[in-house]
N, C-alpha and C. Protein backbone atom coordinates (compact mmCIF):
# COMPACT_ATOMS: atom_id res chain seq x y z
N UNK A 1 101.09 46.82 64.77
CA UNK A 1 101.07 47.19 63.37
C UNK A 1 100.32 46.11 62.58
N UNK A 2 99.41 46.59 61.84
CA UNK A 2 98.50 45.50 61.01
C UNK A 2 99.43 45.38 60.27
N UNK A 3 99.04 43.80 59.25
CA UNK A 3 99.58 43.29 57.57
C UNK A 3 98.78 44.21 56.93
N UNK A 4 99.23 44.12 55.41
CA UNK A 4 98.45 44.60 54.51
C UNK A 4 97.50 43.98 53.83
N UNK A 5 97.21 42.90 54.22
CA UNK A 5 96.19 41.94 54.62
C UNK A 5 95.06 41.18 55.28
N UNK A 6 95.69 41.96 56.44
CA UNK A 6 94.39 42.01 57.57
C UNK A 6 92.90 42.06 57.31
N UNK A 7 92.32 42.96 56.27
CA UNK A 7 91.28 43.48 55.99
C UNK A 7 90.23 42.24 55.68
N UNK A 8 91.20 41.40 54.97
CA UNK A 8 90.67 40.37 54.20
C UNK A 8 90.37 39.13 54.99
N UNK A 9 89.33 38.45 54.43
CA UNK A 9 88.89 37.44 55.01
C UNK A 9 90.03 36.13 55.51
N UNK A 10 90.26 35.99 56.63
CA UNK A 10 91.51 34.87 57.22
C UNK A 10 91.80 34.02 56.27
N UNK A 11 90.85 33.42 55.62
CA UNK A 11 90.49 31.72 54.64
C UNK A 11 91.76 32.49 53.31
N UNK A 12 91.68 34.10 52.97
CA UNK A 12 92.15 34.27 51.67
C UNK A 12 93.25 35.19 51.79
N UNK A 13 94.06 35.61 52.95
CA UNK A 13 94.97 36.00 53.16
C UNK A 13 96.28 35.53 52.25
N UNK A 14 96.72 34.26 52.90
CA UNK A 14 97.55 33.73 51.77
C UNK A 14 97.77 33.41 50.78
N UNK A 15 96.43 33.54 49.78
CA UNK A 15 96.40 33.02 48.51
C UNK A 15 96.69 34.39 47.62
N UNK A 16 96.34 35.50 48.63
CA UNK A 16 96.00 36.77 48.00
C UNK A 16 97.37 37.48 47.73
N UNK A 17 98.13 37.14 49.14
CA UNK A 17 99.48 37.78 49.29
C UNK A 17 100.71 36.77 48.17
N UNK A 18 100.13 35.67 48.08
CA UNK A 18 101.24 34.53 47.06
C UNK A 18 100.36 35.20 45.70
N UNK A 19 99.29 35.28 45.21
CA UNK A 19 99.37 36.34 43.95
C UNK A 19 100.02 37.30 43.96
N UNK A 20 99.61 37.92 44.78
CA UNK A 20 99.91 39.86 44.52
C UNK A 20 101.96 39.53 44.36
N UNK A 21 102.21 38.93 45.33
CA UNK A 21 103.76 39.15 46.00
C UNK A 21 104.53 38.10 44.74
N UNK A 22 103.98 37.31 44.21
CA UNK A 22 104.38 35.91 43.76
C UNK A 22 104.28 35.97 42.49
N UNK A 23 103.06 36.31 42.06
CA UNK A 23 101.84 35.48 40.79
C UNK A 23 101.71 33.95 41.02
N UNK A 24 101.23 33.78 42.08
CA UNK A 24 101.21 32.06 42.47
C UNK A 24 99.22 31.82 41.80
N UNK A 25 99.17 31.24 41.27
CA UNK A 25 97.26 31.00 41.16
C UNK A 25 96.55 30.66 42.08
N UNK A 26 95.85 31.26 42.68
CA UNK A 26 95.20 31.45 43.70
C UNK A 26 94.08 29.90 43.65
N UNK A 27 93.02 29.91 44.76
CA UNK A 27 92.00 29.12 44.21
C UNK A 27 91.02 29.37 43.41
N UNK A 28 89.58 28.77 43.34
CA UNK A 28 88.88 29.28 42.25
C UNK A 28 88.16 30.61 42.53
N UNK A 29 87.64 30.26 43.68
CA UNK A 29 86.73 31.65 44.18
C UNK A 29 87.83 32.91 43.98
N UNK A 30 89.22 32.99 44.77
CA UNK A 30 89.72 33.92 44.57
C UNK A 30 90.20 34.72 42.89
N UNK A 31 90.28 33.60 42.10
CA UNK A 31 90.85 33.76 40.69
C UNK A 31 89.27 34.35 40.03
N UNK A 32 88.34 33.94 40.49
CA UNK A 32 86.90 34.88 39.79
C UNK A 32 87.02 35.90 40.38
N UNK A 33 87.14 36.35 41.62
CA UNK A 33 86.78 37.76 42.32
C UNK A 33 87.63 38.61 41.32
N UNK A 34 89.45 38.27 41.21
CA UNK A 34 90.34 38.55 40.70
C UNK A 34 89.98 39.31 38.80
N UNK A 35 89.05 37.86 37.91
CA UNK A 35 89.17 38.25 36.80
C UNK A 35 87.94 38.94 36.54
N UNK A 36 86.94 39.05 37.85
CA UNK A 36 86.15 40.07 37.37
C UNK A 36 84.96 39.33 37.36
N UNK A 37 84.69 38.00 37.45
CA UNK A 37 83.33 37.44 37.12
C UNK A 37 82.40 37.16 38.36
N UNK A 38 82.12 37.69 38.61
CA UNK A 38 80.74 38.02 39.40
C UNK A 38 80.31 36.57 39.66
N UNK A 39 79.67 35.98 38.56
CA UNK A 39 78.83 34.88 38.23
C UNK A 39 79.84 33.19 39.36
N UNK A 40 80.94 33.31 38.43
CA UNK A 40 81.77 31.98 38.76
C UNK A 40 82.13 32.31 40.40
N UNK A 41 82.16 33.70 40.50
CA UNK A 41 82.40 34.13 42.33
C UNK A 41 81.81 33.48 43.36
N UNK A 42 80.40 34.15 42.97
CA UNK A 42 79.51 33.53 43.64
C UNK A 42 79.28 32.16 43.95
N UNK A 43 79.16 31.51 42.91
CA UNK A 43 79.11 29.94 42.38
C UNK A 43 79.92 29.27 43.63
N UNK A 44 81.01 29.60 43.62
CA UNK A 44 82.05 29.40 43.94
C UNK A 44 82.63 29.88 45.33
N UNK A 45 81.99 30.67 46.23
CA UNK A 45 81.83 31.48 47.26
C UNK A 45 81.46 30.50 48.49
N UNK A 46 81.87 30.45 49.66
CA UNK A 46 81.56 29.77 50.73
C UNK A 46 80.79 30.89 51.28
N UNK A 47 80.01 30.19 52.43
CA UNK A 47 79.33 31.08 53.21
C UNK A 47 79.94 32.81 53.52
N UNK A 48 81.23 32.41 54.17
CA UNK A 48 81.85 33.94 54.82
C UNK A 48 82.41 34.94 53.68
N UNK A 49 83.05 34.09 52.74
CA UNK A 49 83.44 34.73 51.10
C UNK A 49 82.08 35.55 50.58
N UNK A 50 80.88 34.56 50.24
CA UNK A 50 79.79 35.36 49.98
C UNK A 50 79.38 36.76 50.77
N UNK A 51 79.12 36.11 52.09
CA UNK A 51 78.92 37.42 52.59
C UNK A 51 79.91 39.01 52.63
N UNK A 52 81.09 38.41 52.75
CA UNK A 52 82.20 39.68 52.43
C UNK A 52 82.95 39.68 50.81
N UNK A 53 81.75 39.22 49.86
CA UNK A 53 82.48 39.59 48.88
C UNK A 53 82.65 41.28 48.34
N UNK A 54 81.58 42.23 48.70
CA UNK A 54 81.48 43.43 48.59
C UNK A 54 83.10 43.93 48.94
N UNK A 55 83.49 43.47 50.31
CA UNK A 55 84.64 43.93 51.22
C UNK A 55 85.89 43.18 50.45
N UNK A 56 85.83 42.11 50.05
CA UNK A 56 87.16 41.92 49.00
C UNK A 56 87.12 42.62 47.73
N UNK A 57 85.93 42.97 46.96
CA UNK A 57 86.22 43.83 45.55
C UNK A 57 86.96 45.18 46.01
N UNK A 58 86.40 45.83 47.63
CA UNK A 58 86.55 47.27 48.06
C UNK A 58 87.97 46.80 48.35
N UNK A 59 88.63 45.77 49.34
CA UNK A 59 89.83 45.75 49.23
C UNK A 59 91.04 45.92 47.85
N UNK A 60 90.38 45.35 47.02
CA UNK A 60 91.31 45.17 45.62
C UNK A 60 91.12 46.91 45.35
N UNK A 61 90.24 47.08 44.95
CA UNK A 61 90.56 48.25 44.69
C UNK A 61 91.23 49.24 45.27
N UNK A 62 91.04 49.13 46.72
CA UNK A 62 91.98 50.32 47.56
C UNK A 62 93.41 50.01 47.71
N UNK A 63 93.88 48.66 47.73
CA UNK A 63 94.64 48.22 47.83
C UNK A 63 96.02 47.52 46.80
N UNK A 64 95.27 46.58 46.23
CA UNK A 64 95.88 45.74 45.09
C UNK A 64 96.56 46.53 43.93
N UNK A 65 97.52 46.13 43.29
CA UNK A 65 97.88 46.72 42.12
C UNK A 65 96.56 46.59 40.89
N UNK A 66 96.54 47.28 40.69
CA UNK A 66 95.58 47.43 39.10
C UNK A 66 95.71 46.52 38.26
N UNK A 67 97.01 46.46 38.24
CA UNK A 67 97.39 45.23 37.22
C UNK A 67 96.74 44.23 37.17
N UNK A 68 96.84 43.32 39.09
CA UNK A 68 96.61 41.89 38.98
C UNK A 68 94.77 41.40 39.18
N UNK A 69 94.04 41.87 38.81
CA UNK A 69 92.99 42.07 38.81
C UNK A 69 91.66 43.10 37.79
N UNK A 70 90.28 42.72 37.75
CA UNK A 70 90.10 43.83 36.93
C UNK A 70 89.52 42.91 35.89
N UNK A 71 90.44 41.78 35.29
CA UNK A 71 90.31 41.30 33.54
C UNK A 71 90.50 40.26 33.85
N UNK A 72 90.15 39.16 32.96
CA UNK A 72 90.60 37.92 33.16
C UNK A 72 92.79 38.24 32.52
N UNK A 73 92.88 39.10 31.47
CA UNK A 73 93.73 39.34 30.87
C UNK A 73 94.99 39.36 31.74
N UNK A 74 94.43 40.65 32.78
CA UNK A 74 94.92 40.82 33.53
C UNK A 74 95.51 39.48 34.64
N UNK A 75 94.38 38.95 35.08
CA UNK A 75 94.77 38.00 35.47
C UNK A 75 96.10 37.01 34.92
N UNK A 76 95.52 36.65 33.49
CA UNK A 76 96.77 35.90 32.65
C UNK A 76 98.13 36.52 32.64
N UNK A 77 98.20 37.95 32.72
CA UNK A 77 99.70 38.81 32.36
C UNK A 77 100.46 38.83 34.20
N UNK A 78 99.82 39.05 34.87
CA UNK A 78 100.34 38.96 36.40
C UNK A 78 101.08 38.50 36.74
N UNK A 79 100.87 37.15 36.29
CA UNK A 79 102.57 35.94 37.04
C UNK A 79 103.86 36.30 36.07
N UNK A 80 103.54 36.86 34.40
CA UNK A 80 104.62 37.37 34.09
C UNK A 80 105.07 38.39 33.87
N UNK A 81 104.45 39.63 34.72
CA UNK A 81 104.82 40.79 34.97
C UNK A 81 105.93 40.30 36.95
N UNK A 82 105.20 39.28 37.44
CA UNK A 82 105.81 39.44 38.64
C UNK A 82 107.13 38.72 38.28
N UNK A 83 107.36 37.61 37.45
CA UNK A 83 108.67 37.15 36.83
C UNK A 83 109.32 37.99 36.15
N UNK A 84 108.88 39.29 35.69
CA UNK A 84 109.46 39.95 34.62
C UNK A 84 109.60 39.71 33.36
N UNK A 85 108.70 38.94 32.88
CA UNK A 85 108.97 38.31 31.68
C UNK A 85 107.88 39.11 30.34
């Protein structure tokens, strides 16, 4: 039985699952893919990230809640939607 994580690049597994599951702040590359900026992604992208960044936006979307991603906004409201606050 796969994780629901698998898809994703090994390096961003855990940062992805301590957002989504947590609202923990990810690193930088992941927190741009997250708020949407293309630009700081890239910047910010290691070799294997760059090349599968197509395959992490397609993951978020098939996958991820709507919520935690999308906006930088979004981004900001996440850790206190996962606290309930």
């Amino acid at each position: 039985m796969s994780d629901f994580y698998d898809e994703l690049p090994e390096g961003l597994r855990g940062g992805m699952r301590r957002w989504i599951e947590s609202g923990i702040q990810p690193g930088h590359f992941l927190t741009a893919v997250l708020s949407n900026d293309l630009r700081e992604a890239c910047a910010r992208a290691d070799s294997e990230n760059r090349f599968r960044l197509f395959d992490i936006v397609a993951w978020l979307y098939n996958r991820a809640p709507s919520a935690c991603w999308g906006s930088p906004e979004n981004v900001a409201e996440w850790p206190k939607r996962r606290l309930g606050l």
